[in-house]
PDB file of N, CA and C in Angstrom:
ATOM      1  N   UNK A   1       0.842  -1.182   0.000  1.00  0.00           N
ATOM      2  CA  UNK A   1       0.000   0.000   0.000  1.00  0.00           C
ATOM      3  C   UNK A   1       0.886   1.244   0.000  1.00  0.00           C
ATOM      4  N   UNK A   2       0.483   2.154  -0.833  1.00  0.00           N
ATOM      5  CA  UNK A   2       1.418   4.000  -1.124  1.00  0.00           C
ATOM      6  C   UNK A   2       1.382   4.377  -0.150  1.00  0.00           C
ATOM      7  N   UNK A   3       1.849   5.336   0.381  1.00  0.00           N
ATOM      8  CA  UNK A   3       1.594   6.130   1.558  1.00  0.00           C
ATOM      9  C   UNK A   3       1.659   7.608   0.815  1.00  0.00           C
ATOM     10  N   UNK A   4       0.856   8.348   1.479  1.00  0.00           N
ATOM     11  CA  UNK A   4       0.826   9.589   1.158  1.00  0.00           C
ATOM     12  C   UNK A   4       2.276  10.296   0.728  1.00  0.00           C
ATOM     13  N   UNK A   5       3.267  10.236   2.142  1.00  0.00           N
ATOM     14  CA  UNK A   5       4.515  10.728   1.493  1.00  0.00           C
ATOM     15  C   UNK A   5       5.191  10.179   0.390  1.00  0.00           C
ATOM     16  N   UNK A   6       4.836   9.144   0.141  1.00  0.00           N
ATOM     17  CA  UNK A   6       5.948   8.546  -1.060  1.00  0.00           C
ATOM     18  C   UNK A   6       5.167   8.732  -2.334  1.00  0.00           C
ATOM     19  N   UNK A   7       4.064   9.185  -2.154  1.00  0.00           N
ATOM     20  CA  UNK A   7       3.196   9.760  -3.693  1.00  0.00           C
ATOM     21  C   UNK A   7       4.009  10.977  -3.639  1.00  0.00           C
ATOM     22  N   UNK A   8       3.637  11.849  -2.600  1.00  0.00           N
ATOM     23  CA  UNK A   8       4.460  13.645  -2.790  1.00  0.00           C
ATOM     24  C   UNK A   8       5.689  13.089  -2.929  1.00  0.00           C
ATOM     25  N   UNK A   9       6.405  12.637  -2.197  1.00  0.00           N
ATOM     26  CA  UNK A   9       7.940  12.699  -2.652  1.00  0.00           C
ATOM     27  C   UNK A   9       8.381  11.914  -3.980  1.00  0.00           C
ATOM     28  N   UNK A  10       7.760  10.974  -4.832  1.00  0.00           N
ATOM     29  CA  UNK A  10       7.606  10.874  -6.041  1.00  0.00           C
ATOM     30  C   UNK A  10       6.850  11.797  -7.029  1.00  0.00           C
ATOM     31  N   UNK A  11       5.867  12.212  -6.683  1.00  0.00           N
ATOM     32  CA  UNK A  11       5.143  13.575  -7.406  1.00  0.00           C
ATOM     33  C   UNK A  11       6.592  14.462  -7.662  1.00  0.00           C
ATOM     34  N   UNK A  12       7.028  15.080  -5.999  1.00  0.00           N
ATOM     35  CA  UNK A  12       8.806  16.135  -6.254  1.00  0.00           C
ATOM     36  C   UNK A  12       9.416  15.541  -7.472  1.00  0.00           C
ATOM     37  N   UNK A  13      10.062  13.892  -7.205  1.00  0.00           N
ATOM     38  CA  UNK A  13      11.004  13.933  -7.677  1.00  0.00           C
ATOM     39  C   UNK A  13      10.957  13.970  -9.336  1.00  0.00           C
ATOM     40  N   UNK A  14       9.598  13.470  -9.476  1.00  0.00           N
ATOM     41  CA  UNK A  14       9.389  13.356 -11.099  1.00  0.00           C
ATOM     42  C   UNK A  14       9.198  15.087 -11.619  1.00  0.00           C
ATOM     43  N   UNK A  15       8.753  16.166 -11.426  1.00  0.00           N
ATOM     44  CA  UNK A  15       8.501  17.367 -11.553  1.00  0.00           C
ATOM     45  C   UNK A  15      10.350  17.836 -11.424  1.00  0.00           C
ATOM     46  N   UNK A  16      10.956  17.683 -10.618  1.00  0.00           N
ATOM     47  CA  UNK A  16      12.430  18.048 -10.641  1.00  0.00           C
ATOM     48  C   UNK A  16      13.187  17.082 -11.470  1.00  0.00           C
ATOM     49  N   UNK A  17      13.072  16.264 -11.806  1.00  0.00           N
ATOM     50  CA  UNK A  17      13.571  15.695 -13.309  1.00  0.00           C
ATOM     51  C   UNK A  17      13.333  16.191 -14.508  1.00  0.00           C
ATOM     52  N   UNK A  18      12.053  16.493 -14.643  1.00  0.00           N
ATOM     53  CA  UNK A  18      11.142  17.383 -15.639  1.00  0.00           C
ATOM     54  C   UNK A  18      12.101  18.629 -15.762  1.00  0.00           C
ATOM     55  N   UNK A  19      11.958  19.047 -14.810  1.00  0.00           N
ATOM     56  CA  UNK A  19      12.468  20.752 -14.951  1.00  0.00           C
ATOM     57  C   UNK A  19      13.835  20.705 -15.323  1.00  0.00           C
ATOM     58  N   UNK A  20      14.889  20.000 -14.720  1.00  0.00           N
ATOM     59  CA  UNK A  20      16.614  19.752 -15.060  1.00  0.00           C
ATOM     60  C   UNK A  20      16.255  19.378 -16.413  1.00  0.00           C
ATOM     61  N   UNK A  21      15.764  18.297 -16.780  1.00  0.00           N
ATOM     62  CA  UNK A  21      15.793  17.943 -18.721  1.00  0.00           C
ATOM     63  C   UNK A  21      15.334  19.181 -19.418  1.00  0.00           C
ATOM     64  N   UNK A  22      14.394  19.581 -18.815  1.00  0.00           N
ATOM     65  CA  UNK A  22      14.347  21.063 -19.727  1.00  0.00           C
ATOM     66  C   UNK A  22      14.852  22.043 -19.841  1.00  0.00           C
ATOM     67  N   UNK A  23      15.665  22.269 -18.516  1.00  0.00           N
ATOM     68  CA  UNK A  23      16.577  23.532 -18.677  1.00  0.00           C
ATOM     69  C   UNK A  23      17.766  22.782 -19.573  1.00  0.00           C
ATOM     70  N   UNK A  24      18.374  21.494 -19.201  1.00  0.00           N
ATOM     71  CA  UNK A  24      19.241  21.298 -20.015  1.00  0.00           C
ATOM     72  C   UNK A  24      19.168  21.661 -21.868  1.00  0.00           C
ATOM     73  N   UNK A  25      18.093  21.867 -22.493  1.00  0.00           N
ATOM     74  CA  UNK A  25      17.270  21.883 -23.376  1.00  0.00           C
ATOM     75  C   UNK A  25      18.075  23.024 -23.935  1.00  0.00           C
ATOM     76  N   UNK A  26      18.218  23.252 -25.404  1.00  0.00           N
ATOM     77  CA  UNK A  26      19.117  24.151 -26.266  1.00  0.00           C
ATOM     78  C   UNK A  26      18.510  25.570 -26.225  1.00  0.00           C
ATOM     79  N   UNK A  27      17.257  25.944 -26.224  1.00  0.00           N
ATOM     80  CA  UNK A  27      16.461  26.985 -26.860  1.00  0.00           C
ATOM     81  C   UNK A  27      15.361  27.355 -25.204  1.00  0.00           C
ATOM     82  N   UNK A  28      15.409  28.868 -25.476  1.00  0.00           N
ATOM     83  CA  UNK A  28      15.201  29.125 -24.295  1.00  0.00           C
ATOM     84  C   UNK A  28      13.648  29.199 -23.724  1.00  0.00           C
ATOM     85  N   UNK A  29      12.877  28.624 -24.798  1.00  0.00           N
ATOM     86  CA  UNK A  29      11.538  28.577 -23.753  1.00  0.00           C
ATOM     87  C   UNK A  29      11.391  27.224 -23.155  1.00  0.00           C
ATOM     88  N   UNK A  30      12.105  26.537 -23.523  1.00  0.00           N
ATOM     89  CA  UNK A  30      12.164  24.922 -22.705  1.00  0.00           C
ATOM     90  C   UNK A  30      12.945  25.405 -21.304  1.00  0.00           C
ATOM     91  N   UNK A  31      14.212  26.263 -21.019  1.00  0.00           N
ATOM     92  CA  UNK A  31      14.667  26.855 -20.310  1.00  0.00           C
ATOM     93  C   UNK A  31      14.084  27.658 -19.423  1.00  0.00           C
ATOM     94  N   UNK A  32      12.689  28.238 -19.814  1.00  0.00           N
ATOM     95  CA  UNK A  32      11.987  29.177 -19.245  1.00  0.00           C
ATOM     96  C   UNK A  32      10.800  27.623 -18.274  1.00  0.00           C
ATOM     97  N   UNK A  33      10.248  27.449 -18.977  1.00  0.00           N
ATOM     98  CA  UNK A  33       9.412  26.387 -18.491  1.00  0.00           C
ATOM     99  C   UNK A  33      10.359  25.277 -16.982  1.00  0.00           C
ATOM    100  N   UNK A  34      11.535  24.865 -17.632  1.00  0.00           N
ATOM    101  CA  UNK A  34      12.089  24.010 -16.515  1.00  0.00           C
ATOM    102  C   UNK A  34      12.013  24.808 -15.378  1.00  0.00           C
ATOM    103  N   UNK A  35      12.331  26.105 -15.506  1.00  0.00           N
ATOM    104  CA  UNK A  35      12.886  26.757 -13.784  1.00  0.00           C
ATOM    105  C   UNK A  35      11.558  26.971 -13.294  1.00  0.00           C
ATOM    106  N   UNK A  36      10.265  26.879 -14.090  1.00  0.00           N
ATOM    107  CA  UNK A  36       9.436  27.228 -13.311  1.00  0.00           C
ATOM    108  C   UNK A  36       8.974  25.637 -13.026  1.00  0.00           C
ATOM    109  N   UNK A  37       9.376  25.119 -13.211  1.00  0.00           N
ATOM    110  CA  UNK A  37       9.316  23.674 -12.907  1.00  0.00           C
ATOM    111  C   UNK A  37       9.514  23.124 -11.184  1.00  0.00           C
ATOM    112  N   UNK A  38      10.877  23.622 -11.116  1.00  0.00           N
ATOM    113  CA  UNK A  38      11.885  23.216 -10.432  1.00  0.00           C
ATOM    114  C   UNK A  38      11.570  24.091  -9.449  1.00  0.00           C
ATOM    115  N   UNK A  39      10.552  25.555  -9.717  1.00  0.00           N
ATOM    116  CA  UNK A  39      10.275  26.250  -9.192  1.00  0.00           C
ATOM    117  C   UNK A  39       8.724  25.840  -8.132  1.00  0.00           C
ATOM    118  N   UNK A  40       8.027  24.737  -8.936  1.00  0.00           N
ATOM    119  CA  UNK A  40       6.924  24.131  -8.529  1.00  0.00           C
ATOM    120  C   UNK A  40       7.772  23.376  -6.988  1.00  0.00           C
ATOM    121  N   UNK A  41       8.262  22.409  -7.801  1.00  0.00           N
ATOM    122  CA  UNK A  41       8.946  21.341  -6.753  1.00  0.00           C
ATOM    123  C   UNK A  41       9.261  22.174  -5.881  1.00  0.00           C
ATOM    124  N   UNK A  42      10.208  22.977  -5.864  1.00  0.00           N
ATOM    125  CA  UNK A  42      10.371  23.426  -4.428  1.00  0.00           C
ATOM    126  C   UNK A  42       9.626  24.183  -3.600  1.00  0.00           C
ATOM    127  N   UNK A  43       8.824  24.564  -4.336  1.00  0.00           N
ATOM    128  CA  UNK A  43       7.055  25.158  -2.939  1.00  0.00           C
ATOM    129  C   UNK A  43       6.470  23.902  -2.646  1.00  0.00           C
ATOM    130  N   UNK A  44       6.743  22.702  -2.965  1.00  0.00           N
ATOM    131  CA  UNK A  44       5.885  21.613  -2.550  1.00  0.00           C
ATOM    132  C   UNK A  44       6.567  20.825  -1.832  1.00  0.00           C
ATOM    133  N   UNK A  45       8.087  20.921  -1.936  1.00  0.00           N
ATOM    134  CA  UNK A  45       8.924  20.286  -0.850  1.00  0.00           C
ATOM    135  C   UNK A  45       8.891  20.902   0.039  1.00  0.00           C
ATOM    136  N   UNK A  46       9.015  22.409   0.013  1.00  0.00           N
ATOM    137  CA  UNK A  46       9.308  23.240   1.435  1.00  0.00           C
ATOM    138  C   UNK A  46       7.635  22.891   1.958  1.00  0.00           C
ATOM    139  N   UNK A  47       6.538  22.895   1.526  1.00  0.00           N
ATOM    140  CA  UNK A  47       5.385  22.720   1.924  1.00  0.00           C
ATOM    141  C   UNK A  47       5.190  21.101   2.715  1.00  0.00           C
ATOM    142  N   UNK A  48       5.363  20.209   1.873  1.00  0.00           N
ATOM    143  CA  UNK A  48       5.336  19.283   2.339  1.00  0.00           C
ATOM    144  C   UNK A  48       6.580  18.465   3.710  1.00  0.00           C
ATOM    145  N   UNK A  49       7.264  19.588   4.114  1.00  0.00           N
ATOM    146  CA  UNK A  49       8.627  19.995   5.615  1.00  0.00           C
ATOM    147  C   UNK A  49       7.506  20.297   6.593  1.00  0.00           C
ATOM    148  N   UNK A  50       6.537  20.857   6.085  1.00  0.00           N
ATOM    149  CA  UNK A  50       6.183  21.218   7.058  1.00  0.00           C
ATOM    150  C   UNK A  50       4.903  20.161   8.084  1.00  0.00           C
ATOM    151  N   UNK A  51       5.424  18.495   7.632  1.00  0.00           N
ATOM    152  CA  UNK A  51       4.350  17.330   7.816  1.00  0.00           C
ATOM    153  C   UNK A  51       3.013  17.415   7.048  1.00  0.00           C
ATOM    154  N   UNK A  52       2.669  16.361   5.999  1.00  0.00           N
ATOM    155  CA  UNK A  52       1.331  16.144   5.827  1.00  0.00           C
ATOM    156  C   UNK A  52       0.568  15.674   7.093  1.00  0.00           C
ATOM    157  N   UNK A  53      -0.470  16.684   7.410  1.00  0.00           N
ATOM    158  CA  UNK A  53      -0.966  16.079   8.484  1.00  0.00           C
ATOM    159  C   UNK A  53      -2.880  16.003   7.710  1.00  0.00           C
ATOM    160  N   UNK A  54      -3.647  15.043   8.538  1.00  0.00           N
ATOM    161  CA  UNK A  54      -4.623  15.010   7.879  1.00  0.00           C
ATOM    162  C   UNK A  54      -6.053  15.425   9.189  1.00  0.00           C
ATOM    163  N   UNK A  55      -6.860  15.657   8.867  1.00  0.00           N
ATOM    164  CA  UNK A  55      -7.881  16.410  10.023  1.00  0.00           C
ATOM    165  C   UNK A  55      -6.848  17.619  10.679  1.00  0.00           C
ATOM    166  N   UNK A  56      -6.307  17.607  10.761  1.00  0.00           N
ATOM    167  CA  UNK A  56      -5.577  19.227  11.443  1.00  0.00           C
ATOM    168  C   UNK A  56      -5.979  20.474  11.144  1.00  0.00           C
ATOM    169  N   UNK A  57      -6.799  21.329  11.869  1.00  0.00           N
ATOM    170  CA  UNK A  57      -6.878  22.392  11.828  1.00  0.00           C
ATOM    171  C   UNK A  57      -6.027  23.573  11.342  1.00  0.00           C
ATOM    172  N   UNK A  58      -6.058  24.541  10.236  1.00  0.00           N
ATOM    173  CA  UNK A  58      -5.523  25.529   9.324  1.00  0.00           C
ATOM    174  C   UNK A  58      -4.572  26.377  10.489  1.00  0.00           C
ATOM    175  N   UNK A  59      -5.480  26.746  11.940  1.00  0.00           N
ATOM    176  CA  UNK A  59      -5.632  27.472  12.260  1.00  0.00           C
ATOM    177  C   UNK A  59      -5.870  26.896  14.097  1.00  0.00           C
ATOM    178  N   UNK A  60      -5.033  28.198  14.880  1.00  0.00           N
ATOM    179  CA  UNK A  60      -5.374  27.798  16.627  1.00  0.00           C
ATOM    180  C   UNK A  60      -6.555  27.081  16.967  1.00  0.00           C
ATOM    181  N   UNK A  61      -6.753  26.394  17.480  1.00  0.00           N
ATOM    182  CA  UNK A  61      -7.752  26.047  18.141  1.00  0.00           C
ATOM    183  C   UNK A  61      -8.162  25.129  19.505  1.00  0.00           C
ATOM    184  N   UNK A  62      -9.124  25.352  19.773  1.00  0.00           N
ATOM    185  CA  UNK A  62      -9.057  25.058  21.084  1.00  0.00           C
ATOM    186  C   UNK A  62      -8.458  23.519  21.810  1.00  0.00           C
ATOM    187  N   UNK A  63      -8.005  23.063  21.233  1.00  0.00           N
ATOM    188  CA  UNK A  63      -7.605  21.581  21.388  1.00  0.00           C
ATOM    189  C   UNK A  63      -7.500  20.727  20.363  1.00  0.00           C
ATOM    190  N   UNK A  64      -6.735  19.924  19.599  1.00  0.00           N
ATOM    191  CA  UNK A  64      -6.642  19.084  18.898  1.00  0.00           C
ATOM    192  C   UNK A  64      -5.410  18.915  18.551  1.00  0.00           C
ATOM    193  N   UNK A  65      -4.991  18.351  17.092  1.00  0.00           N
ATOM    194  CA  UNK A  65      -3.723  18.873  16.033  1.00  0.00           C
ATOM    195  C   UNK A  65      -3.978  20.115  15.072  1.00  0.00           C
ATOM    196  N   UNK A  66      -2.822  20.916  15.314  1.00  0.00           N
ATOM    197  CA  UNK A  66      -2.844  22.192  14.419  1.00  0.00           C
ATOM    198  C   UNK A  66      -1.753  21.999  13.094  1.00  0.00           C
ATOM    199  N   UNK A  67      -1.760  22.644  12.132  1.00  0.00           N
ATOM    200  CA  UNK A  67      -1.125  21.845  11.260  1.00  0.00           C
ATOM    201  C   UNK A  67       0.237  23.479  10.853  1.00  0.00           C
ATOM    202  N   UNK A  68       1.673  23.187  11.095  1.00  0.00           N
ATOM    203  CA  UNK A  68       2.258  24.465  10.931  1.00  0.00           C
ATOM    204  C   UNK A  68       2.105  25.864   9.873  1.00  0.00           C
ATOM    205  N   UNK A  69       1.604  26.706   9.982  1.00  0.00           N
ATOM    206  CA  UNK A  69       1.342  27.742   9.363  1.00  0.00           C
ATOM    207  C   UNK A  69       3.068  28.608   8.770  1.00  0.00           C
ATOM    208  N   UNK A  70       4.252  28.084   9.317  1.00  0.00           N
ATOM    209  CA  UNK A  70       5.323  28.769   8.493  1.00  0.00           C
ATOM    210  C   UNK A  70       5.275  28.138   7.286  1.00  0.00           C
ATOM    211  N   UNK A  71       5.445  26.716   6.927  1.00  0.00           N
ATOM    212  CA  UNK A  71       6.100  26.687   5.644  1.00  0.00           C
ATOM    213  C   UNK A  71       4.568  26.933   4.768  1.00  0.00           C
ATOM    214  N   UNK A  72       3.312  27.140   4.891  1.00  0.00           N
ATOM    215  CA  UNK A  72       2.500  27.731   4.130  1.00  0.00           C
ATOM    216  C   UNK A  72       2.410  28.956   3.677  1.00  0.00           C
ATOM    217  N   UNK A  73       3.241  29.874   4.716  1.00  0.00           N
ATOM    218  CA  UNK A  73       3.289  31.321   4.551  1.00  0.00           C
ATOM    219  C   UNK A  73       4.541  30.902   3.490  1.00  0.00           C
ATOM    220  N   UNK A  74       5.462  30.211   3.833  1.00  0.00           N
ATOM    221  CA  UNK A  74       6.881  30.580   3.056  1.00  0.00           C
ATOM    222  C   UNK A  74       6.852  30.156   1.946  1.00  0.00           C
ATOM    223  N   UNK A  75       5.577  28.908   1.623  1.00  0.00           N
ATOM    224  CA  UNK A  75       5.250  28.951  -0.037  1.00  0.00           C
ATOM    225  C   UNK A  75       4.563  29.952  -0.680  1.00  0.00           C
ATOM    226  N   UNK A  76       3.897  30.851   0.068  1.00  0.00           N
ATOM    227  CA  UNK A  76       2.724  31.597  -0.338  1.00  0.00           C
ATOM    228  C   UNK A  76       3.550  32.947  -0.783  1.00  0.00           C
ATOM    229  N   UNK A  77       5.287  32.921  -0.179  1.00  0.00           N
ATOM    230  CA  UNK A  77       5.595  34.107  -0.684  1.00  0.00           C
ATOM    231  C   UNK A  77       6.665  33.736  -1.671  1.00  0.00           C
ATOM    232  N   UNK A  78       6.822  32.220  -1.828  1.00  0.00           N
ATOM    233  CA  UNK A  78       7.788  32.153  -2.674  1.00  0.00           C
ATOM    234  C   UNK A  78       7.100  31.928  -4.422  1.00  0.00           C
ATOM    235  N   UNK A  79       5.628  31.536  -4.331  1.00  0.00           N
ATOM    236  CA  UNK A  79       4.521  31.707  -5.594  1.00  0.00           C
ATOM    237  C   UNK A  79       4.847  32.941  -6.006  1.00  0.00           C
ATOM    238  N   UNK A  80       4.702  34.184  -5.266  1.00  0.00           N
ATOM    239  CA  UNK A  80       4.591  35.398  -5.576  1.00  0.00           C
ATOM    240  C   UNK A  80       6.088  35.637  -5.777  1.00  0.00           C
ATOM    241  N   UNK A  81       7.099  35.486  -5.730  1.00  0.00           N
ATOM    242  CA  UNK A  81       8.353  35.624  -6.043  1.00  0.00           C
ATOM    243  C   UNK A  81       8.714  34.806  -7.364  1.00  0.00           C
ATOM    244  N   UNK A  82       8.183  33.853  -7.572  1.00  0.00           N
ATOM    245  CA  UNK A  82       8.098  33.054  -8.640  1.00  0.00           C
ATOM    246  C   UNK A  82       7.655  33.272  -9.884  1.00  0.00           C
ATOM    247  N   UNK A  83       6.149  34.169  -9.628  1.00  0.00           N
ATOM    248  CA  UNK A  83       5.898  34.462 -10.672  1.00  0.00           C
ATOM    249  C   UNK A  83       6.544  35.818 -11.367  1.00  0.00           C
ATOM    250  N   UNK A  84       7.090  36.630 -10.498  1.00  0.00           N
ATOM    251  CA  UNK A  84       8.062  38.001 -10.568  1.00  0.00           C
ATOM    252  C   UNK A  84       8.899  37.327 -11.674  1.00  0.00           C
ATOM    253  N   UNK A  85       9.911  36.265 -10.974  1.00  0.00           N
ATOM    254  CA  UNK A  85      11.146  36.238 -11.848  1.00  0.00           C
ATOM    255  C   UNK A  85      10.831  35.571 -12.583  1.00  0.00           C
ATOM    256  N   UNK A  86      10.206  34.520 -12.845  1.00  0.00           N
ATOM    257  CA  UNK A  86       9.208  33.928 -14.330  1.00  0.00           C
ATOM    258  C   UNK A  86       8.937  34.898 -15.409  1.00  0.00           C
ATOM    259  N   UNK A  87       8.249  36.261 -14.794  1.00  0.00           N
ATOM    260  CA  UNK A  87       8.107  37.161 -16.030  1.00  0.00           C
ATOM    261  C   UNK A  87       9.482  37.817 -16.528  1.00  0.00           C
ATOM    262  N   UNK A  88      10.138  37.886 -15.490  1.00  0.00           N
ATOM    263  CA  UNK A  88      11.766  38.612 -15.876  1.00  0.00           C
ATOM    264  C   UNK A  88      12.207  37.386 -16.516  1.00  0.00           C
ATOM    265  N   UNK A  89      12.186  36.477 -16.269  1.00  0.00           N
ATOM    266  CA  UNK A  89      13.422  35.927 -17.249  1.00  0.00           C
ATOM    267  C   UNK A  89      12.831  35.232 -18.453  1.00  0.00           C
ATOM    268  N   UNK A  90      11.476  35.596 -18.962  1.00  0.00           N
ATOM    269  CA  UNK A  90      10.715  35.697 -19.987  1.00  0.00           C
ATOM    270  C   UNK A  90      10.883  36.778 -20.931  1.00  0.00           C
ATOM    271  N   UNK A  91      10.709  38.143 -20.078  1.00  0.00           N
ATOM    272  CA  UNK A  91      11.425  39.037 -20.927  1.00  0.00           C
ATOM    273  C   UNK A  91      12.824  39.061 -21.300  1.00  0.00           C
ATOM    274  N   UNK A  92      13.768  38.307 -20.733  1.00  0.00           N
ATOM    275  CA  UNK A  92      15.010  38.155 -20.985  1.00  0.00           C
ATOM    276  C   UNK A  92      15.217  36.908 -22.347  1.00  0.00           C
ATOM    277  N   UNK A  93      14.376  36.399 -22.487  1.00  0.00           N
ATOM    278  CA  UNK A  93      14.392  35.499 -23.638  1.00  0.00           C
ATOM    279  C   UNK A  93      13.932  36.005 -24.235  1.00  0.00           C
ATOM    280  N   UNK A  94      13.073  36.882 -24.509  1.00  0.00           N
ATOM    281  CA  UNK A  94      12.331  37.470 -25.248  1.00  0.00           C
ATOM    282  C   UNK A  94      13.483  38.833 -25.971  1.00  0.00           C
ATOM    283  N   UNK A  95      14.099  39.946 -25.052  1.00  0.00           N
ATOM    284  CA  UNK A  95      14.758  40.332 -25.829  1.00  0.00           C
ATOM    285  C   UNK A  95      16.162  39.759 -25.927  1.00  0.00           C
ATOM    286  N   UNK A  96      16.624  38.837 -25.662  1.00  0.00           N
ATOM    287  CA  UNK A  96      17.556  37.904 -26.511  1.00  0.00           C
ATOM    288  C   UNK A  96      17.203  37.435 -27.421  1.00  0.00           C
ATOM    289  N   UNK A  97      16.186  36.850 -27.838  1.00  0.00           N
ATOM    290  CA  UNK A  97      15.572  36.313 -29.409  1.00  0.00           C
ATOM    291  C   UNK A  97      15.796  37.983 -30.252  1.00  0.00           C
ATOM    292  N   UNK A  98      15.066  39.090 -29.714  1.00  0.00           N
ATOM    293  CA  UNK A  98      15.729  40.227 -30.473  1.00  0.00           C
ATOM    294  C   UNK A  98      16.588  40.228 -30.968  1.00  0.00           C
ATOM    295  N   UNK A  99      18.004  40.349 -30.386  1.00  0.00           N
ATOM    296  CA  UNK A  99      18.877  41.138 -30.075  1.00  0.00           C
ATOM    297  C   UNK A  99      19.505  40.382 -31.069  1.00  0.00           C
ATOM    298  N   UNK A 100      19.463  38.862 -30.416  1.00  0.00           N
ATOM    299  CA  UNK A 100      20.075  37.437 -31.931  1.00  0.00           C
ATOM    300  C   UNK A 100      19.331  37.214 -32.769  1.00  0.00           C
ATOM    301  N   UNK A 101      18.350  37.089 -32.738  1.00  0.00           N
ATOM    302  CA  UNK A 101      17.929  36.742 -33.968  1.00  0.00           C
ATOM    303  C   UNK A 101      17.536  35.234 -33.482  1.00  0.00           C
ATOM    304  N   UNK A 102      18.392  34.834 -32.615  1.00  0.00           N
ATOM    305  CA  UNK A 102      17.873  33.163 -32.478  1.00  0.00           C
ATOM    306  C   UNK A 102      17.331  32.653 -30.863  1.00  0.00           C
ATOM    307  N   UNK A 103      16.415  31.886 -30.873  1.00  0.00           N
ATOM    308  CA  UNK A 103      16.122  31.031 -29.503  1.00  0.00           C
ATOM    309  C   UNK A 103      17.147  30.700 -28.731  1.00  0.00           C
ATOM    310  N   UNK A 104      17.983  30.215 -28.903  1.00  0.00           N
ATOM    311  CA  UNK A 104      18.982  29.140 -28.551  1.00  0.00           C
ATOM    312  C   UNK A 104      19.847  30.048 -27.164  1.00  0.00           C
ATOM    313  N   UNK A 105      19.628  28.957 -26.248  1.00  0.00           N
ATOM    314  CA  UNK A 105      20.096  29.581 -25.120  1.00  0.00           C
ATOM    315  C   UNK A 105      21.564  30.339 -25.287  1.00  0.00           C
ATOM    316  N   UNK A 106      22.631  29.766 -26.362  1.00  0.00           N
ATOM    317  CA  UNK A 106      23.673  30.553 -26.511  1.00  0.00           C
ATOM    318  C   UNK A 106      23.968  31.834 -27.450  1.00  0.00           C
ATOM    319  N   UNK A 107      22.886  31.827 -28.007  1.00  0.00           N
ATOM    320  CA  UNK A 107      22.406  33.193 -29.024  1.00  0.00           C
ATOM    321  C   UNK A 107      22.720  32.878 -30.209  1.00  0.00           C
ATOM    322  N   UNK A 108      23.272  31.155 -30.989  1.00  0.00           N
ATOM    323  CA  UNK A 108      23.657  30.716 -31.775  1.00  0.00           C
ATOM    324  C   UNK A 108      22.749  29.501 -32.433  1.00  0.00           C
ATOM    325  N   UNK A 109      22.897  29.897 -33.707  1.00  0.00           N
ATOM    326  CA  UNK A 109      22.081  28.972 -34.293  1.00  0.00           C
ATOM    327  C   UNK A 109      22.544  27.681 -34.348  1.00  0.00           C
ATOM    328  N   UNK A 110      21.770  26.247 -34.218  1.00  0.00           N
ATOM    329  CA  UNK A 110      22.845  24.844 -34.387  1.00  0.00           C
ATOM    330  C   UNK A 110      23.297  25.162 -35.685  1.00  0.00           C
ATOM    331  N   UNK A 111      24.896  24.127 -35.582  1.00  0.00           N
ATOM    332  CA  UNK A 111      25.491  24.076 -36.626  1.00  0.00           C
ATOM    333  C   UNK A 111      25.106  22.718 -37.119  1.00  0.00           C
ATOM    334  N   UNK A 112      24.667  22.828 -38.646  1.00  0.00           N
ATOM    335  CA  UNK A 112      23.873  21.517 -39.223  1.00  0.00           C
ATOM    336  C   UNK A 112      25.577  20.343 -39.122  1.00  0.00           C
ATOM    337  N   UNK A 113      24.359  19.157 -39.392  1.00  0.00           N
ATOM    338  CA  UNK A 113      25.199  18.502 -38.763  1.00  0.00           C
ATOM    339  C   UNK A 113      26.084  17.359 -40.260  1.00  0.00           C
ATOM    340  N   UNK A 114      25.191  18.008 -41.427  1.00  0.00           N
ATOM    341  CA  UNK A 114      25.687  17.694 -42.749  1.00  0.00           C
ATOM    342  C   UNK A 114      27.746  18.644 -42.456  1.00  0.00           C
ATOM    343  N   UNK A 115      28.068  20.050 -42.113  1.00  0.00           N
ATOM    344  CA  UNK A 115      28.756  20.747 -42.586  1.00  0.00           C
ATOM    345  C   UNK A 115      29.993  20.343 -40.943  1.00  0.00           C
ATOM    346  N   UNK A 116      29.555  19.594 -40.039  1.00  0.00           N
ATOM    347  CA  UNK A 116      30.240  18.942 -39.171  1.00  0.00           C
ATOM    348  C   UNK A 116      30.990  17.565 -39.871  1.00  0.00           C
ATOM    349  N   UNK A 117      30.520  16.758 -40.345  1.00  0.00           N
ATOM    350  CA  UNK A 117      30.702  15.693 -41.055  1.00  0.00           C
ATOM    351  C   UNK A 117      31.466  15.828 -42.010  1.00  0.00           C
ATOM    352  N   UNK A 118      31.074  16.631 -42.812  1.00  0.00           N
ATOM    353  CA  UNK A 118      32.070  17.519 -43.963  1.00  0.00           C
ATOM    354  C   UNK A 118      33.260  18.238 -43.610  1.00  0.00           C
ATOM    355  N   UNK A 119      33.624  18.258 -41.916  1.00  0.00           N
ATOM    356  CA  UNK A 119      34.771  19.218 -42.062  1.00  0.00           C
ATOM    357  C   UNK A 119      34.754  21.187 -42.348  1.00  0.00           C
ATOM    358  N   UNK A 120      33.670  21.323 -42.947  1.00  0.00           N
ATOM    359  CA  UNK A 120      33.394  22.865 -43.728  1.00  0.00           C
ATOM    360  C   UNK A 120      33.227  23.879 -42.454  1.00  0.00           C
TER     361      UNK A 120
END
């Protein structure tokens, strides 16, 4: 039988595989997509630090289990930080495709692979 943590901590690890293969990726909106990837995983790791607990109250209350309110705040401000530098480094691909002329995370177009073979 799964247990809750080993779904989330397989949910992480497959989403942070995702995101590394894509940043590794030549052209920069695969680059743009991974970090916000990698950017997921880690509001859901730091979230999920803070114990899945189940019936626990959001919030004080008069007796029971309460469930920690830091690492919810500290995802809630790292979303909003996320989506900040998501748009910045969107516009940064964006005027790099300007500026080159090309996608490609190094501002270079591939070199075909006929004129490699050839020596040319």
């Amino acid at each position: 039988m799964m247990s809750l943590e080993f779904l989330v901590a397989s949910g992480i690890g497959v989403v942070t595989a995702t995101g590394i293969y894509l940043i590794l990726r030549g052209r920069t909106w695969p680059v743009v997509l991974g970090l916000s990837l990698l950017g997921y995983a880690v509001n859901v790791f730091i979230f999920a630090m803070g114990r899945l607990w189940q019936d626990a109250a959001p919030i004080l209350s008069a007796g029971g289990r309460m469930a920690d309110p830091l690492p919810q705040a500290l995802v809630l401000t790292a979303i909003v930080i996320g989506f900040a530098t998501t748009g910045f480094v969107i516009e940064l691909a964006l005027r790099s495709r300007h500026e080159t002329g090309s996608d490609h995370v190094d501002g270079q177009k591939p070199i075909a692979v006929e004129k490699i073979l050839d020596g040319a």
